[in-house]
N, C-alpha and C. Protein backbone atom coordinates (compact mmCIF):
# COMPACT_ATOMS: atom_id res chain seq x y z
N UNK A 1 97.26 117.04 104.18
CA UNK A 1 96.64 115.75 104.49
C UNK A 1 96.82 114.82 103.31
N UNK A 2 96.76 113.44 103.80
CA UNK A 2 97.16 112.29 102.99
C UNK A 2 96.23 112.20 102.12
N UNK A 3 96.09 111.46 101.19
CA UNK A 3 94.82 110.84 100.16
C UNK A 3 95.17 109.29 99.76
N UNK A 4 94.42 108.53 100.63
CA UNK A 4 94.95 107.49 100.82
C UNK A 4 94.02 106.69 99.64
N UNK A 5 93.24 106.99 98.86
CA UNK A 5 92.18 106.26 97.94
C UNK A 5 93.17 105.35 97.25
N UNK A 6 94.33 105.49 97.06
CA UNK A 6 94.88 104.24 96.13
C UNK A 6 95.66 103.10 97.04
N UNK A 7 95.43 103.64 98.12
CA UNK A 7 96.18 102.42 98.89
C UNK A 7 94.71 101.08 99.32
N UNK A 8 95.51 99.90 99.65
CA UNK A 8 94.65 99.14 100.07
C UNK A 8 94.27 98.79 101.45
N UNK A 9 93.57 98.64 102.16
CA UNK A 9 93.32 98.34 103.17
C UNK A 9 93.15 96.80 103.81
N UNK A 10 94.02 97.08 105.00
CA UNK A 10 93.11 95.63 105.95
C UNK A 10 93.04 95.98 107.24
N UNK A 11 91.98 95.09 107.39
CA UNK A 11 91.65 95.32 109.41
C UNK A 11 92.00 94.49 110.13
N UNK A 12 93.13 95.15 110.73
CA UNK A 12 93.83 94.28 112.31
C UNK A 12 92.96 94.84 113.60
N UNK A 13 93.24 93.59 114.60
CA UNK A 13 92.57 93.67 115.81
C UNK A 13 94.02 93.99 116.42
N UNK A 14 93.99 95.50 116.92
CA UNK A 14 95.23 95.55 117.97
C UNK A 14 94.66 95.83 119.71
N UNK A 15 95.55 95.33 120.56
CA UNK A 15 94.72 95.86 122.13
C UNK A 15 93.43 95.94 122.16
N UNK A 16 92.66 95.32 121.52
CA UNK A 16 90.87 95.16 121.77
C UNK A 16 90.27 95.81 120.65
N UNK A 17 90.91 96.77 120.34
CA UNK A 17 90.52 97.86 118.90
C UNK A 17 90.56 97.12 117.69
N UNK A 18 89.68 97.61 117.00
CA UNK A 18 89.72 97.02 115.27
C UNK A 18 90.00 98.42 114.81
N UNK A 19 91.37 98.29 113.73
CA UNK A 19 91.77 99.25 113.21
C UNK A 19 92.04 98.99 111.87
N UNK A 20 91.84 100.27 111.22
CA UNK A 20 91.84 100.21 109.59
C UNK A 20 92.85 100.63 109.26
N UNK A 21 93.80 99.79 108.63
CA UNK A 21 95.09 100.06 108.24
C UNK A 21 95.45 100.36 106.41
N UNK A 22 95.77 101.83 106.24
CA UNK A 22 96.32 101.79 105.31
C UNK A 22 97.71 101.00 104.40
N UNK A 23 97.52 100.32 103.44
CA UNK A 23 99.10 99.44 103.20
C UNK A 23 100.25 100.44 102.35
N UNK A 24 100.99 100.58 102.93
CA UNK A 24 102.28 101.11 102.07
C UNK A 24 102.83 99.63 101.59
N UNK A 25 103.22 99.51 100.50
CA UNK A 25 103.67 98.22 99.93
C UNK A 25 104.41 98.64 98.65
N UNK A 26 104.86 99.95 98.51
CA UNK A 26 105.90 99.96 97.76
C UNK A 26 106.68 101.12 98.18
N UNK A 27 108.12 101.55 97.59
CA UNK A 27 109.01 102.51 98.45
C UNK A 27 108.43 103.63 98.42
N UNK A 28 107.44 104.21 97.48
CA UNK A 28 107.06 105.93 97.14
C UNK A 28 105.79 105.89 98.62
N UNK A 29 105.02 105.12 98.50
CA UNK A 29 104.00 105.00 99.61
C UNK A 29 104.70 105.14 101.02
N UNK A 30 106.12 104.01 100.95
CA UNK A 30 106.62 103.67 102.59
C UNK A 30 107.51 104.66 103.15
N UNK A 31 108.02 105.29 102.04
CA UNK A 31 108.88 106.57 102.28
C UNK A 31 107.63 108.02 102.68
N UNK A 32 106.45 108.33 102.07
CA UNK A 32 105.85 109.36 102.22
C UNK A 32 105.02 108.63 103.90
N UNK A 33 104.66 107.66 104.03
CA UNK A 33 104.25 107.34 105.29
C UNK A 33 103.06 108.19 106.28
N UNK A 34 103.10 108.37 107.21
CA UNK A 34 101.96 109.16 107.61
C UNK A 34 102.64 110.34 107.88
N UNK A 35 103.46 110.96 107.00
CA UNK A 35 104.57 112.48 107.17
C UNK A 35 103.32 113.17 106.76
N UNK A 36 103.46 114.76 107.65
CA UNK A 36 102.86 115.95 107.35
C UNK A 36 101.36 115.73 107.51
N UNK A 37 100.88 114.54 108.45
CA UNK A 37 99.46 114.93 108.89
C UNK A 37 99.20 115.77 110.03
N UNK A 38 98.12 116.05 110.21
CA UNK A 38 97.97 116.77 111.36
C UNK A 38 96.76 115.97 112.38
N UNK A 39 96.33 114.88 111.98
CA UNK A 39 94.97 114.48 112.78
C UNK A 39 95.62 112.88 111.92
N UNK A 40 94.97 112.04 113.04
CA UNK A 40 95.01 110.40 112.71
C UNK A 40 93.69 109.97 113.37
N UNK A 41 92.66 109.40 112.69
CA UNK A 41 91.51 108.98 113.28
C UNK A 41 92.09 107.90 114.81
N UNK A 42 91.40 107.34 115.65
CA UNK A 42 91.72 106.78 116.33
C UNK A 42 92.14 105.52 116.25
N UNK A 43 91.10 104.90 115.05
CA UNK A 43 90.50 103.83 114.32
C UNK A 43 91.69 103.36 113.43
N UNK A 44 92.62 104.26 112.57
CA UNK A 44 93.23 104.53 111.80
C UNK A 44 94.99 104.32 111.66
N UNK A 45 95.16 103.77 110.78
CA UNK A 45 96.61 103.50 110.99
C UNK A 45 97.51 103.41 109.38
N UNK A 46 98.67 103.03 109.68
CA UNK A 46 99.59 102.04 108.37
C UNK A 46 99.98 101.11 108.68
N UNK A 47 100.12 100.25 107.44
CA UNK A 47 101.21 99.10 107.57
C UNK A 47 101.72 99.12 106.31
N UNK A 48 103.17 99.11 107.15
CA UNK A 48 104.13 99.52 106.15
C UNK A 48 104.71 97.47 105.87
N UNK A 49 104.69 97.26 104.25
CA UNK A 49 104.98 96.00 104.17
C UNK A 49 105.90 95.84 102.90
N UNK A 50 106.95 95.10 103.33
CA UNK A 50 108.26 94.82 102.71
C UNK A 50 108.70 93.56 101.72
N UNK A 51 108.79 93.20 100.54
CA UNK A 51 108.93 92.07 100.03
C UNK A 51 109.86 91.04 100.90
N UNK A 52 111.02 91.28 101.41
CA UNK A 52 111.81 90.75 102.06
C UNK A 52 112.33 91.14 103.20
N UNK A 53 112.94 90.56 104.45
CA UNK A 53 113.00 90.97 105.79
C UNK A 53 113.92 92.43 105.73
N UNK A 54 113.73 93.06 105.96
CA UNK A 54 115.04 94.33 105.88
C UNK A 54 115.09 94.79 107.88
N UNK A 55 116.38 95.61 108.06
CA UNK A 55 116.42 95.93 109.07
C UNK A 55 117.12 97.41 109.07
N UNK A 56 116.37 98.38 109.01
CA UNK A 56 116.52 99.79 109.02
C UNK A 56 115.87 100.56 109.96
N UNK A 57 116.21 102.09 110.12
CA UNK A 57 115.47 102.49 110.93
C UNK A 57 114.27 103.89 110.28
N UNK A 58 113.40 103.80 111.33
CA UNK A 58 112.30 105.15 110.95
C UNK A 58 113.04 106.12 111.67
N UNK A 59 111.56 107.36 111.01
CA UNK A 59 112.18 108.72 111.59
C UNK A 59 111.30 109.48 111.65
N UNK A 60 110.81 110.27 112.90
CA UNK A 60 109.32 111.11 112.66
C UNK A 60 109.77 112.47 112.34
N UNK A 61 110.88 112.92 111.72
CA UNK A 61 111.00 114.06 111.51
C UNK A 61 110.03 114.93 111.32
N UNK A 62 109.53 114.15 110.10
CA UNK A 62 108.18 114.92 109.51
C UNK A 62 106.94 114.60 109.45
N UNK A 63 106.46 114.04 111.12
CA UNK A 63 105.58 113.63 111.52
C UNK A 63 105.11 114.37 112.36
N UNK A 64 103.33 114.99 112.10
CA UNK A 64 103.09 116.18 113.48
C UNK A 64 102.49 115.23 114.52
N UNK A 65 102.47 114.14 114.62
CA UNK A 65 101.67 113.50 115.20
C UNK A 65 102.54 112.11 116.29
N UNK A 66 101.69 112.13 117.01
CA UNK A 66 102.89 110.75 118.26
C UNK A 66 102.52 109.53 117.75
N UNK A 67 103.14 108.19 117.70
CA UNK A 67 102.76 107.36 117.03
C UNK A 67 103.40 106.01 118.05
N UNK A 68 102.78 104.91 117.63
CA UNK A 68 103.11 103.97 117.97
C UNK A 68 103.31 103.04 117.28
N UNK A 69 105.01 102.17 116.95
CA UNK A 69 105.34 101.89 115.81
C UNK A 69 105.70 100.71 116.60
N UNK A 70 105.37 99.42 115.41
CA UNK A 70 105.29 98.20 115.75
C UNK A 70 106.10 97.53 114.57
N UNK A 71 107.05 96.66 114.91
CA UNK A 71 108.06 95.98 114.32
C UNK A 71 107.76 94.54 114.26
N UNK A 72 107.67 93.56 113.06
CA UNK A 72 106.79 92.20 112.81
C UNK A 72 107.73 91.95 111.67
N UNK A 73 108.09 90.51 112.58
CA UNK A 73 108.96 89.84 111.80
C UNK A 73 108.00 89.12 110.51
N UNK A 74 108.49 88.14 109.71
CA UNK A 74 108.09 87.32 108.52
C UNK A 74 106.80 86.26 109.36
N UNK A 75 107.41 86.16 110.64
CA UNK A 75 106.61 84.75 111.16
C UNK A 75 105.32 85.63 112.09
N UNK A 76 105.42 86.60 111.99
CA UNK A 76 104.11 87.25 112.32
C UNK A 76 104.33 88.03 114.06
N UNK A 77 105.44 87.85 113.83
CA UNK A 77 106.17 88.32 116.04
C UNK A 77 106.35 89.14 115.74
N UNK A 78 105.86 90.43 116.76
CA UNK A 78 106.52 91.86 117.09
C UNK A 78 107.83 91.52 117.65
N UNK A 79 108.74 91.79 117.52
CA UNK A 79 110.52 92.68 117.39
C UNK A 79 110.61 93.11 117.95
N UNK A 80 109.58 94.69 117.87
CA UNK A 80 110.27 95.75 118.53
C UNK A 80 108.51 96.70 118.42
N UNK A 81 108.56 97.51 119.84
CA UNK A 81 107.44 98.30 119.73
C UNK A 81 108.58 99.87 120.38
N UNK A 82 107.59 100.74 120.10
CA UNK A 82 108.43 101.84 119.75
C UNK A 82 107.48 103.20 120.13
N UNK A 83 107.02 103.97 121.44
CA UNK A 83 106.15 105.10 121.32
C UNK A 83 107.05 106.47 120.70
N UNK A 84 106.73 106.58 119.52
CA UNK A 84 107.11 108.20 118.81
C UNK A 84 106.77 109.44 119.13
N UNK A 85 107.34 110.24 119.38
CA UNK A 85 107.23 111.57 119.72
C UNK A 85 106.88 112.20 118.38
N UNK A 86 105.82 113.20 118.28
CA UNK A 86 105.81 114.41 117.08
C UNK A 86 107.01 114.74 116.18
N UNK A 87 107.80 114.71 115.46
CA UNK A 87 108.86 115.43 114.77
C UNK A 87 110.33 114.96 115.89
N UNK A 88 109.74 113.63 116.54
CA UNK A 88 110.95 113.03 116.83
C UNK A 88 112.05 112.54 115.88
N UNK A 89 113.33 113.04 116.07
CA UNK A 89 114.65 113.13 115.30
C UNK A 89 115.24 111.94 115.64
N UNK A 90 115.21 111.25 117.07
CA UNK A 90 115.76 110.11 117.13
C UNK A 90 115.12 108.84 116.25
N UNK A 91 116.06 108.30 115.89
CA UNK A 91 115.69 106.88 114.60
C UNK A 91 115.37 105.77 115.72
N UNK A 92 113.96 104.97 115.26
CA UNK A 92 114.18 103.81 115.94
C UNK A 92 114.08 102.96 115.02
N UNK A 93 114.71 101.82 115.53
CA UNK A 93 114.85 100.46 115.21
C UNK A 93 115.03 99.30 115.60
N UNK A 94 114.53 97.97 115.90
CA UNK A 94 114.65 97.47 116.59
C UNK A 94 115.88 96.12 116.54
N UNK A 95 115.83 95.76 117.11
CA UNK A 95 117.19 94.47 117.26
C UNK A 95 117.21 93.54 116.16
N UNK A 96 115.90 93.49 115.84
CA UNK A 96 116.60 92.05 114.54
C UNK A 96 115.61 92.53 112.90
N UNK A 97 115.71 91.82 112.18
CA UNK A 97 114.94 92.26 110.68
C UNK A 97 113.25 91.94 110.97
N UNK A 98 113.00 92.56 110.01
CA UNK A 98 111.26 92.77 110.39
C UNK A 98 111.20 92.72 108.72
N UNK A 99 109.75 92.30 108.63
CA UNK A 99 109.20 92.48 107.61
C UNK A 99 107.75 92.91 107.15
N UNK A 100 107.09 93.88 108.12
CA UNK A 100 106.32 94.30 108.44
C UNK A 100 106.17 95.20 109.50
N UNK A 101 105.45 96.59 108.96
CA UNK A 101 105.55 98.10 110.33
C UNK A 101 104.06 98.27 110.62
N UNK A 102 104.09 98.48 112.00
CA UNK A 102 102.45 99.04 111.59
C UNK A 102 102.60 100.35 112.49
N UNK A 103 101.98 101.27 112.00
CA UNK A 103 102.04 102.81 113.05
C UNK A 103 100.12 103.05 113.05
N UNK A 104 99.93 103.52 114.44
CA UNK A 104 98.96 103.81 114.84
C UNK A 104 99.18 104.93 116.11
N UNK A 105 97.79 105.93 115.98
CA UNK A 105 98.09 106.67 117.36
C UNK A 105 98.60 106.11 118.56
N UNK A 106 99.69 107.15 119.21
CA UNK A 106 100.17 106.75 120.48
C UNK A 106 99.09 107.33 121.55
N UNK A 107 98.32 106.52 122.14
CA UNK A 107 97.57 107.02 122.58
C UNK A 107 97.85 107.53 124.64
């Protein structure tokens, strides 16, 4: 399990829910990601955030958990939404650069 005490938090309103989002905001945080949990509160999430627009893809290899990954450009528009499978191998990514991820349970 993660130990998220040094990351910072903010609360987005997604689908009616207020969720507490952990920030990955640098590569050691955005690379370890929510890999190797086993439980995600409901409440609970990341946002993964990028100095500049990049366009790459994720990977739940080493994710025990299903996720729902959200792609946000600079101007604040989802891109690309994405439901993840557990230790899904296929990469997603969406069509244009993003500069902002957010993953939360796939519920």
């Amino acid at each position: 399990m993660h130990d998220f005490k040094d990351y910072k938090t903010v609360q987005v309103p997604i689908g009616g829910r207020d969720y507490t989002l952990y920030v990955a905001d640098d590569s050691e945080k955005r690379v370890k990601g929510l890999s190797d949990l086993n439980f995600l509160p409901q409440d609970e999430g990341m946002l993964f955030k990028y100095d500049e627009p990049v366009c790459h893809a994720y990977t739940m290899e080493k994710t025990n958990i299903p996720l729902r990954i959200m792609f946000i450009d600079e101007d604040f528009r989802v891109v690309g939404t994405f439901n993840a499978k557990a230790r899904q191998k296929e990469e997603v990514r969406p069509m244009s650069d993003f500069k902002y991820v957010i993953e939360i349970l796939d519920r």
